[in-house]
C-alpha atoms as a PDB file:
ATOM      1  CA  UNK A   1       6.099 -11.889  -6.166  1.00  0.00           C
ATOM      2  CA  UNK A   2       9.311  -9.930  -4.763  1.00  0.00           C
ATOM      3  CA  UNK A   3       8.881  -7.918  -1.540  1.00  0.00           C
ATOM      4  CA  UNK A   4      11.307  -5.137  -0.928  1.00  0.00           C
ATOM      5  CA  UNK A   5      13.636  -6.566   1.924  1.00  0.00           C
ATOM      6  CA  UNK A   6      16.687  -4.687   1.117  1.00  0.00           C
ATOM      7  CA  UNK A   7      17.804  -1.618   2.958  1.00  0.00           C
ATOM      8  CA  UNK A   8      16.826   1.421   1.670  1.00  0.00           C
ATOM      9  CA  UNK A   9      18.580   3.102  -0.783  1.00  0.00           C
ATOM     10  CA  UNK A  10      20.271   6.483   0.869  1.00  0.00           C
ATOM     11  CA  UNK A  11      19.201   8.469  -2.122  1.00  0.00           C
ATOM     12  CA  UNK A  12      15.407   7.618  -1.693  1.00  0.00           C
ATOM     13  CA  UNK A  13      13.077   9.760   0.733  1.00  0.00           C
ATOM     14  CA  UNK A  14      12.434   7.201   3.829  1.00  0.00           C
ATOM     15  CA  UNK A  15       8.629   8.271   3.604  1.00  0.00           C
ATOM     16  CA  UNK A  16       8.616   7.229  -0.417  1.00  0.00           C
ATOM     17  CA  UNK A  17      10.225   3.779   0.528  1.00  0.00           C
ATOM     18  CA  UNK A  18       8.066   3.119   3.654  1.00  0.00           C
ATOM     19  CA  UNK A  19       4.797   3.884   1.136  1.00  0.00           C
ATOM     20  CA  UNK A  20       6.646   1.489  -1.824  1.00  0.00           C
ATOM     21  CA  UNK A  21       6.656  -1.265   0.854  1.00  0.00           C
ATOM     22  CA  UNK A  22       3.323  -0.506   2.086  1.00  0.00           C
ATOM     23  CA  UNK A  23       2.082  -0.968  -1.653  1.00  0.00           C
ATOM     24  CA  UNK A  24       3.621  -4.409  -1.940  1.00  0.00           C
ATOM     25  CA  UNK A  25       2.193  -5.254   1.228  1.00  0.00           C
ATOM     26  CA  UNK A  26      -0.990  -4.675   0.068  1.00  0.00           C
ATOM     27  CA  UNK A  27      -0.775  -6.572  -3.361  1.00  0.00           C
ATOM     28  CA  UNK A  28       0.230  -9.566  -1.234  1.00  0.00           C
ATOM     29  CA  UNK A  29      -2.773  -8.938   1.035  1.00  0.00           C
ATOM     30  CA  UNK A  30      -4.752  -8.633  -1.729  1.00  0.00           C
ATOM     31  CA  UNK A  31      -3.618 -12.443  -3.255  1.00  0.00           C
ATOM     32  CA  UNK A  32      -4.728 -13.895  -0.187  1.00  0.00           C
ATOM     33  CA  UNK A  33      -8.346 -12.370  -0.198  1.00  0.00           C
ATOM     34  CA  UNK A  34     -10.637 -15.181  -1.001  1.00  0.00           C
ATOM     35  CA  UNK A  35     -13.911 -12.536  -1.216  1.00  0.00           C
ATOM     36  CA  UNK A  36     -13.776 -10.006  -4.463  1.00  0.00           C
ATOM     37  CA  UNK A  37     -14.873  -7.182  -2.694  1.00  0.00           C
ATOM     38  CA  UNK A  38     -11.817  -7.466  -0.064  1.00  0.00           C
ATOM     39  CA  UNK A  39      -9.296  -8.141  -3.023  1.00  0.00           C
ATOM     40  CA  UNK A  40     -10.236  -5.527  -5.278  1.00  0.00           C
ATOM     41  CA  UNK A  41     -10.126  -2.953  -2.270  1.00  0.00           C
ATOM     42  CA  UNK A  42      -6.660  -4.126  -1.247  1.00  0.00           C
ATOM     43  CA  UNK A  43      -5.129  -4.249  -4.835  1.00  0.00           C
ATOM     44  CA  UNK A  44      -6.812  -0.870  -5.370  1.00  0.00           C
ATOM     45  CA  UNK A  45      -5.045   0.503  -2.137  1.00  0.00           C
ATOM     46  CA  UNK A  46      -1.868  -0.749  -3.327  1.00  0.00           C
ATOM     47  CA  UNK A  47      -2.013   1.102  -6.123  1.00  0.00           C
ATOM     48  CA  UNK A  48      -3.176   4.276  -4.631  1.00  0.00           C
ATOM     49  CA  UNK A  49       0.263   4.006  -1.541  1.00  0.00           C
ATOM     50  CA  UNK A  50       2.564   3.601  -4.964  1.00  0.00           C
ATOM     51  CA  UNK A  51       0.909   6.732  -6.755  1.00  0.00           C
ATOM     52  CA  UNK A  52       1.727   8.243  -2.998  1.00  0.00           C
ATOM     53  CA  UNK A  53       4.934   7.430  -3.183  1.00  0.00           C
ATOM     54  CA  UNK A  54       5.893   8.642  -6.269  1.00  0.00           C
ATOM     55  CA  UNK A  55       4.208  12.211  -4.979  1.00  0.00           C
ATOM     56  CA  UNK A  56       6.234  12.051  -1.898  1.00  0.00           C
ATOM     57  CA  UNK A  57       9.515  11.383  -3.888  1.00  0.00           C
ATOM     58  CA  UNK A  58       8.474  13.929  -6.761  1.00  0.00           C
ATOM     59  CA  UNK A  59       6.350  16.779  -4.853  1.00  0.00           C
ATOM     60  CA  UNK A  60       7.220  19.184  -2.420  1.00  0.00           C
ATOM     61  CA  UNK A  61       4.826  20.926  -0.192  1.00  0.00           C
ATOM     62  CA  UNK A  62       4.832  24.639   0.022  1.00  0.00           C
ATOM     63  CA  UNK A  63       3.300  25.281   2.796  1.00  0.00           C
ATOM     64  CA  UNK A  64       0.666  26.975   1.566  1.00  0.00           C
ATOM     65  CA  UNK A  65      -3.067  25.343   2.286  1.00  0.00           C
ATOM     66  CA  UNK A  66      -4.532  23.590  -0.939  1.00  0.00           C
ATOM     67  CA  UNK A  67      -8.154  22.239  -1.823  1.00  0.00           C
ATOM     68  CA  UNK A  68      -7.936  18.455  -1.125  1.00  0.00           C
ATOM     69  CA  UNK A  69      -6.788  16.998  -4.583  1.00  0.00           C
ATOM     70  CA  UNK A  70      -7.384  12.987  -5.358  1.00  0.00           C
ATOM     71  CA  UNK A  71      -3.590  11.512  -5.482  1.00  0.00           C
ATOM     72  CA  UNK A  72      -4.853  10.147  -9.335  1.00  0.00           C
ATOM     73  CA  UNK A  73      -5.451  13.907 -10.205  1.00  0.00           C
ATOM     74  CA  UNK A  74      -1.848  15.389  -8.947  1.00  0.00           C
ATOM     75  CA  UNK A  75      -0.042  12.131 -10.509  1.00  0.00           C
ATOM     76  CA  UNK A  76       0.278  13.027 -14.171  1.00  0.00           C
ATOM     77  CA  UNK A  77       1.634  16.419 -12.865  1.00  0.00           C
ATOM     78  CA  UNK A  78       4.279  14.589 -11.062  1.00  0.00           C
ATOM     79  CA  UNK A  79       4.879  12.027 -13.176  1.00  0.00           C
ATOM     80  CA  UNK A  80       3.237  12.119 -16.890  1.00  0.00           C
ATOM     81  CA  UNK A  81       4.584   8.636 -17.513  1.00  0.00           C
ATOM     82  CA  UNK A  82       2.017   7.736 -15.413  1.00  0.00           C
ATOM     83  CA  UNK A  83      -1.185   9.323 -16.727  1.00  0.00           C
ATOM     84  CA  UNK A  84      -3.042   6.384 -18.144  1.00  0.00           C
ATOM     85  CA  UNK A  85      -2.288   4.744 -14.957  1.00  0.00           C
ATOM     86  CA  UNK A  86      -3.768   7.590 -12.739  1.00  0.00           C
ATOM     87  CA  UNK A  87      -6.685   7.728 -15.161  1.00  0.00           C
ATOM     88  CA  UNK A  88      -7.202   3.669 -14.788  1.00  0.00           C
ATOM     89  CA  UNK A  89      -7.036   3.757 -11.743  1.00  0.00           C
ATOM     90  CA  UNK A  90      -9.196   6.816 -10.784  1.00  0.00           C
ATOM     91  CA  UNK A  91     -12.044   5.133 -12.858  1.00  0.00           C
ATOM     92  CA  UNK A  92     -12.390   2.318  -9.805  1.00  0.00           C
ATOM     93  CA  UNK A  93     -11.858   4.937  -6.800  1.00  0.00           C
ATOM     94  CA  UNK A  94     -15.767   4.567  -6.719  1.00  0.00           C
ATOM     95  CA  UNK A  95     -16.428   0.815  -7.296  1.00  0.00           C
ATOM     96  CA  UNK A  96     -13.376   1.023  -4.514  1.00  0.00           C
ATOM     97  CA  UNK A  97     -15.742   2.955  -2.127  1.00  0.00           C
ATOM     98  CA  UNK A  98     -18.718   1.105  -2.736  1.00  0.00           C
ATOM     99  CA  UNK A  99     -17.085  -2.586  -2.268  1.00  0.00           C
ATOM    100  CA  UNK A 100     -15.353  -0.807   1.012  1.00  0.00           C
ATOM    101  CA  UNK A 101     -18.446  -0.296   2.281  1.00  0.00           C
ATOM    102  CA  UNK A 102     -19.230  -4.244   2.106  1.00  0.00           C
ATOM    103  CA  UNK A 103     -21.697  -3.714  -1.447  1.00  0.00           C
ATOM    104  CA  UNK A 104     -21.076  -6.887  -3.610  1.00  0.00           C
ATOM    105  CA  UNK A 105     -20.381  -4.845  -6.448  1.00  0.00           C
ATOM    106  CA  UNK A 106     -17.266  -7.102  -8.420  1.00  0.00           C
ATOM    107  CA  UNK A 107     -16.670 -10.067  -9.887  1.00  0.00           C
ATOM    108  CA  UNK A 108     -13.231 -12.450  -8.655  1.00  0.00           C
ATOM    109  CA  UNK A 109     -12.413 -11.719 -12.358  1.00  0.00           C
ATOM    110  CA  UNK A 110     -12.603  -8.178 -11.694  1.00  0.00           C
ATOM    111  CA  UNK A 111     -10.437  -8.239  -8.380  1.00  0.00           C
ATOM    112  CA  UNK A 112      -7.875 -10.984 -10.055  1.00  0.00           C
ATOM    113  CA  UNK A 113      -7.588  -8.213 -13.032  1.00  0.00           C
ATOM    114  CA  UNK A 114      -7.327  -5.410 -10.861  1.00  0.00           C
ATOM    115  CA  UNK A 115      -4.856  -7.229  -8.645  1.00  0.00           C
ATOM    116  CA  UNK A 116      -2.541  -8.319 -11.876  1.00  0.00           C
ATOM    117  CA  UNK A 117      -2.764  -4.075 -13.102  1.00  0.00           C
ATOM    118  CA  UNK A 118      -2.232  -2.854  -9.388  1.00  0.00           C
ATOM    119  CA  UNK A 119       1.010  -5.541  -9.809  1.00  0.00           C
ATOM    120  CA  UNK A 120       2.351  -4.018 -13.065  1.00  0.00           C
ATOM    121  CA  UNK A 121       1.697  -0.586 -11.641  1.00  0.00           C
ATOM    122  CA  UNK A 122       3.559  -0.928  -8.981  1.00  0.00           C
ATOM    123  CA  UNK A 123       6.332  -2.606 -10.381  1.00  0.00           C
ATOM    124  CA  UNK A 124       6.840   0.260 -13.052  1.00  0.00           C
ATOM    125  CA  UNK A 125       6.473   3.368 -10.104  1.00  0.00           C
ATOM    126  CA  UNK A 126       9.597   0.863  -8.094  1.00  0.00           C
ATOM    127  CA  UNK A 127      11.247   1.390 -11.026  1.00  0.00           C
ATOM    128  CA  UNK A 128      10.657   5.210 -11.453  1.00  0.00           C
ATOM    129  CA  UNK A 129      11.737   5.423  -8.275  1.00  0.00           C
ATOM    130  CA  UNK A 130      15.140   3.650  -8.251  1.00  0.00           C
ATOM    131  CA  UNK A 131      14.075   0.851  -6.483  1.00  0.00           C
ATOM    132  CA  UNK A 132      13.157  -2.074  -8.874  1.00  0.00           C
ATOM    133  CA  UNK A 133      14.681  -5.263  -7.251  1.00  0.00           C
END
C-alpha cells in the first residue's frame, strides 16, 4: 500500500489533498482492525473522505443554503465516472451506521471485501484527481 508522502501538487486544492490523505489513512487504519465491525467502518470512511475530495476539487459552493445531500448522492453529478461507485458505496452507509454503533452486523469477509473496494476506489478518485503516485 502507497501513502501519499509527496508534496502537494500546486495545481490541486490543499483541502482535496488533505481529504486524499485522510482517505489513505483510513484504508491503512482499516488493515490493522482485527474486529469486522471496526474495519468495515474505517474502510467505509475512507471511501466516503475520497468521494469528499473529489467534491471539494470538482464543486463549488454558491453560497446559497442547500438541504443536506449524502456525498454518494452529489458524486455522480460531480463526477459520473464514479456512479457505480457512489451507488456501492451508498448501499453500506447503513450497515456503516449500525456497525458504528458497536451492532455485530458483518462478517471479516465482509470488512476484508469492503476494505479491498474502498482500496480500488480510492486509488481510481487519486487518479481523477492528478495525484496517482
Amino acid at each position: 500500500m502507497t501513502t501519499m508522502t509527496a508534496p502537494r501538487p500546486t495545481s490541486t486544492p490543499s483541502a482535496t489533498y488533505d481529504l486524499m490523505i485522510s482517505a489513505r489513512r483510513s484504508l491503512t487504519e482499516a488493515h490493522r482492525c482485527a474486529n469486522a465491525s471496526e474495519r468495515y467502518v474505517a474502510a467505509h470512511l475512507a471511501a466516503l473522505r475520497a468521494a469528499a475530495a473529489v467534491l471539494a476539487a470538482r464543486t463549488h459552493p454558491d453560497g446559497r443554503r442547500r438541504q443536506v445531500r449524502s456525498v454518494w448522492s452529489i458524486l455522480p453529478v460531480a463526477a459520473p465516472e464514479l456512479t457505480e461507485w457512489a451507488e456501492f458505496f451508498a448501499s453500506g452507509a447503513r450497515k456503516r451506521a449500525i456497525a458504528e454503533a458497536g451492532i455485530p452486523c458483518v462478517s471479516m469477509r465482509e470488512a476484508d471485501d469492503l476494505m479491498r473496494d474502498a482500496g480500488i476506489f480510492i486509488g481510481r478518485a487519486a487518479v481523477l484527481l492528478g495525484l496517482a503516485a
